[in-house]
C-alpha atoms as a PDB file:
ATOM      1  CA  UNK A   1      11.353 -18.227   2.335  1.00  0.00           C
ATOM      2  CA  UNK A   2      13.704 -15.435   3.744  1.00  0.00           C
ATOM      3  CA  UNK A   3      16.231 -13.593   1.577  1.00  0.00           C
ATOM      4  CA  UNK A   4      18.649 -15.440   3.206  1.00  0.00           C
ATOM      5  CA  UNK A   5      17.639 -18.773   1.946  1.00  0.00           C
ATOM      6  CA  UNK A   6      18.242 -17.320  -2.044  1.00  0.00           C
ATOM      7  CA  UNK A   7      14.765 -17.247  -3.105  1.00  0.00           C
ATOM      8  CA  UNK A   8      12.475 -15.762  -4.861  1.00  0.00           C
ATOM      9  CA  UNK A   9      10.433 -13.403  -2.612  1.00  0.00           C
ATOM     10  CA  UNK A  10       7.890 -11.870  -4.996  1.00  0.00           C
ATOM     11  CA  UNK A  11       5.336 -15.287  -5.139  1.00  0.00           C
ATOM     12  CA  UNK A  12       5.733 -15.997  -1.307  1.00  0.00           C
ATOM     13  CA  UNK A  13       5.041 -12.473   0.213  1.00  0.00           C
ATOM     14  CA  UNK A  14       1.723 -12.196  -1.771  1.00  0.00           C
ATOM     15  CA  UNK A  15       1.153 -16.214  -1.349  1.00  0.00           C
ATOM     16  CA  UNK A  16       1.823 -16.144   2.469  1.00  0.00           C
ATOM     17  CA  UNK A  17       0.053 -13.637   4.954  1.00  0.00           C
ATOM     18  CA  UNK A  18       2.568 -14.289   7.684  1.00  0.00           C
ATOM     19  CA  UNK A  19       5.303 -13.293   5.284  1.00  0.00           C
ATOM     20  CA  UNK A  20       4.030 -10.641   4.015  1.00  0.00           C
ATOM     21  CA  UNK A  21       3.096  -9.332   7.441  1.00  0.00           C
ATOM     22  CA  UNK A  22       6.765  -9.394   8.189  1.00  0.00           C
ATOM     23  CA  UNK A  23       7.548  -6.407   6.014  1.00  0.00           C
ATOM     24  CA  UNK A  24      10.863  -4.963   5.020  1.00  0.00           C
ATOM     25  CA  UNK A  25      12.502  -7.631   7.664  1.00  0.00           C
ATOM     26  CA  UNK A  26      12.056 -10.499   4.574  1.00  0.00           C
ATOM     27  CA  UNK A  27      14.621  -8.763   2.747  1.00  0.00           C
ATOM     28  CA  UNK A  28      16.791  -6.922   4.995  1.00  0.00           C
ATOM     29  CA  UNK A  29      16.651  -9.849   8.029  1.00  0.00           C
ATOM     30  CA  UNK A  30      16.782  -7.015  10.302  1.00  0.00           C
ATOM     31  CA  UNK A  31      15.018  -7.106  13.068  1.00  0.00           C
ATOM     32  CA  UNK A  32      14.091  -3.681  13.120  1.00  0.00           C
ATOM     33  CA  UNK A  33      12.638  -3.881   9.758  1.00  0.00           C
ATOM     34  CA  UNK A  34       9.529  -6.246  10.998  1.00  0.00           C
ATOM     35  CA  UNK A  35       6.402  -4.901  10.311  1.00  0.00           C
ATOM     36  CA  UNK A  36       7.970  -2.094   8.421  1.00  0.00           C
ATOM     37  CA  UNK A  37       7.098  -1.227   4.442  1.00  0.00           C
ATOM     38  CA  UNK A  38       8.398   0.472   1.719  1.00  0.00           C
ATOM     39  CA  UNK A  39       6.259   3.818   1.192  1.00  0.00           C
ATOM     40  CA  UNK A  40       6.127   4.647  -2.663  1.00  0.00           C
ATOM     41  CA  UNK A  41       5.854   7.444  -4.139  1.00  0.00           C
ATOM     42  CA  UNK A  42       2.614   8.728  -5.227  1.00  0.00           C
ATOM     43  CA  UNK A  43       3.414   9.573  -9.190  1.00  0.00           C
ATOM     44  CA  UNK A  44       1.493   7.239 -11.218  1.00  0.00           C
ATOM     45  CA  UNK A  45      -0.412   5.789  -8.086  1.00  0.00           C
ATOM     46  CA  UNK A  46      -3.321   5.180  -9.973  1.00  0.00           C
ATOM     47  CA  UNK A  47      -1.597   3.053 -12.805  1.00  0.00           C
ATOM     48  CA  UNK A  48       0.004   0.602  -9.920  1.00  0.00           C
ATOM     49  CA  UNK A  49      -2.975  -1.019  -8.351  1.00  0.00           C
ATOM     50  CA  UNK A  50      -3.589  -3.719  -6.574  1.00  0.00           C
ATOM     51  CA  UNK A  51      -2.995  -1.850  -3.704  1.00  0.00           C
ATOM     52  CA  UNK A  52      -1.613  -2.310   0.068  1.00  0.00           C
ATOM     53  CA  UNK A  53       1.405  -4.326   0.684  1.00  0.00           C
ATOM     54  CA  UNK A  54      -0.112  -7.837  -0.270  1.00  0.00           C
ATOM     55  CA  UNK A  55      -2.682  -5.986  -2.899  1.00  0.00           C
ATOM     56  CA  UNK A  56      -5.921  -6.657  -1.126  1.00  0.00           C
ATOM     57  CA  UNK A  57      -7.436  -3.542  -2.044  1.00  0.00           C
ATOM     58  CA  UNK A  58      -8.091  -3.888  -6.157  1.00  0.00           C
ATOM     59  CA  UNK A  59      -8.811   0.318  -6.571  1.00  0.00           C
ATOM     60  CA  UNK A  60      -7.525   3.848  -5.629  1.00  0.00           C
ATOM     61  CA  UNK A  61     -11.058   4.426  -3.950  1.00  0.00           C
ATOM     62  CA  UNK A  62     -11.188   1.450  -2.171  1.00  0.00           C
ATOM     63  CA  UNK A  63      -7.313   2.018  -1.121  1.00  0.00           C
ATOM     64  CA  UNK A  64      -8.715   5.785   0.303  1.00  0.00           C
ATOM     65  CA  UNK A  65     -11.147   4.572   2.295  1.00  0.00           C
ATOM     66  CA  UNK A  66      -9.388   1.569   3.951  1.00  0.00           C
ATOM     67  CA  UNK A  67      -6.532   4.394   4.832  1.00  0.00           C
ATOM     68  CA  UNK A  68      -8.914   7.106   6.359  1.00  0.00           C
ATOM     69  CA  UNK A  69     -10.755   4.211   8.277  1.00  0.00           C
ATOM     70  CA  UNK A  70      -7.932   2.620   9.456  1.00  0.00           C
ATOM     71  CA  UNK A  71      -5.870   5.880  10.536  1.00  0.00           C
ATOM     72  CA  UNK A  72      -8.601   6.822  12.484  1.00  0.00           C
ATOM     73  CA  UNK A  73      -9.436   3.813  14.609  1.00  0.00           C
ATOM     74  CA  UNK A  74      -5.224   3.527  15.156  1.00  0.00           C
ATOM     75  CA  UNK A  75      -5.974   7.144  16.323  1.00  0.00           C
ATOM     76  CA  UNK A  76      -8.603   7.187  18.215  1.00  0.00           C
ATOM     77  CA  UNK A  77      -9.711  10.665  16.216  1.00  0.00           C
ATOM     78  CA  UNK A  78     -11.227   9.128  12.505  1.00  0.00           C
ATOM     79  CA  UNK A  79     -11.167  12.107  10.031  1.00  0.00           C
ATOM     80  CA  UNK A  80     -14.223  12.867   8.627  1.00  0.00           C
ATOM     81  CA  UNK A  81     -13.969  13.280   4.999  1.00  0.00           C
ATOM     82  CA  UNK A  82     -17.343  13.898   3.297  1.00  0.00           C
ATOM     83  CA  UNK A  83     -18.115  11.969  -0.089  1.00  0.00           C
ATOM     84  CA  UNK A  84     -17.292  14.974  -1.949  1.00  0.00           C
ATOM     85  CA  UNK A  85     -13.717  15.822  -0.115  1.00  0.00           C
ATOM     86  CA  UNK A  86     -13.070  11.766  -0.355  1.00  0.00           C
ATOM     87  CA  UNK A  87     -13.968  11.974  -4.538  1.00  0.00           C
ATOM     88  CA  UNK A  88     -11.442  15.321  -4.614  1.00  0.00           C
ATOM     89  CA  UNK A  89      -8.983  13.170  -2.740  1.00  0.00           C
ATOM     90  CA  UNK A  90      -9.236  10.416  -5.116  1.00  0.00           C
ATOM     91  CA  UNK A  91      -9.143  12.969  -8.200  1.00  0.00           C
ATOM     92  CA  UNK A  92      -6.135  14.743  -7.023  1.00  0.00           C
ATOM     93  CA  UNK A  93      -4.133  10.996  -6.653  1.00  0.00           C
ATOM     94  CA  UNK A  94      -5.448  10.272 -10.030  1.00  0.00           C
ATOM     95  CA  UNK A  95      -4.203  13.595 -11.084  1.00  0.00           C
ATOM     96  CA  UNK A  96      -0.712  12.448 -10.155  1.00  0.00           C
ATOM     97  CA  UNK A  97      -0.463  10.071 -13.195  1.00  0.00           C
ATOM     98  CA  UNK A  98       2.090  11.493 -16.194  1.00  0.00           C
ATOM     99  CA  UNK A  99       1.064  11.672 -19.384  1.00  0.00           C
ATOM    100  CA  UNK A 100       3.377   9.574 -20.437  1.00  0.00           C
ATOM    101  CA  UNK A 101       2.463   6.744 -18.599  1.00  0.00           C
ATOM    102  CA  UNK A 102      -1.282   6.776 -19.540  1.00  0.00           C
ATOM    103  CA  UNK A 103      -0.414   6.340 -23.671  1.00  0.00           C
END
């Protein structure tokens, strides 16, 4: 169900994998917008799991490794993170959460 057709998008993007493939395009209808996401910002990023835009990845860690594998095959040139720099990685993005938000 497009925007378009007045409703509600949040059950059918995570119901339906070609939807959700679709991207920003569900919303906007614009067909420039297919394929394309919404980036978030990275405060909190470890309170907002499920991750990836139809939350197939259930943790940060998980989420980290799917990225670095992923960018490198796209890439042709995988970066090689070792299990220590890939635990710092996950530290620092766990680092990012406020205070606030963890009480």
């Amino acid at each position: 169900m497009l925007r378009s057709e007045r409703g509600a998008l949040g059950g059918d993007v995570l119901d339906d994998a070609d939807i959700a493939a679709l991207g920003r395009f569900v919303v906007t209808l614009d067909p420039h917008d297919v394929g394309a996401f919404k980036t978030p910002g990275l405060r909190n990023v470890a309170l907002t799991g499920p991750y990836m835009h139809d939350g197939s990845v259930a943790t940060l860690a998980e989420a980290v490794d799917l990225e670095m594998y992923a960018r490198g095959a796209r890439d042709d040139r995988p970066p090689i993170l070792t299990p220590a720099e890939r635990d710092d990685l996950v530290a620092f993005l766990r680092a990012l959460t406020s205070d606030a938000a963890q009480g």
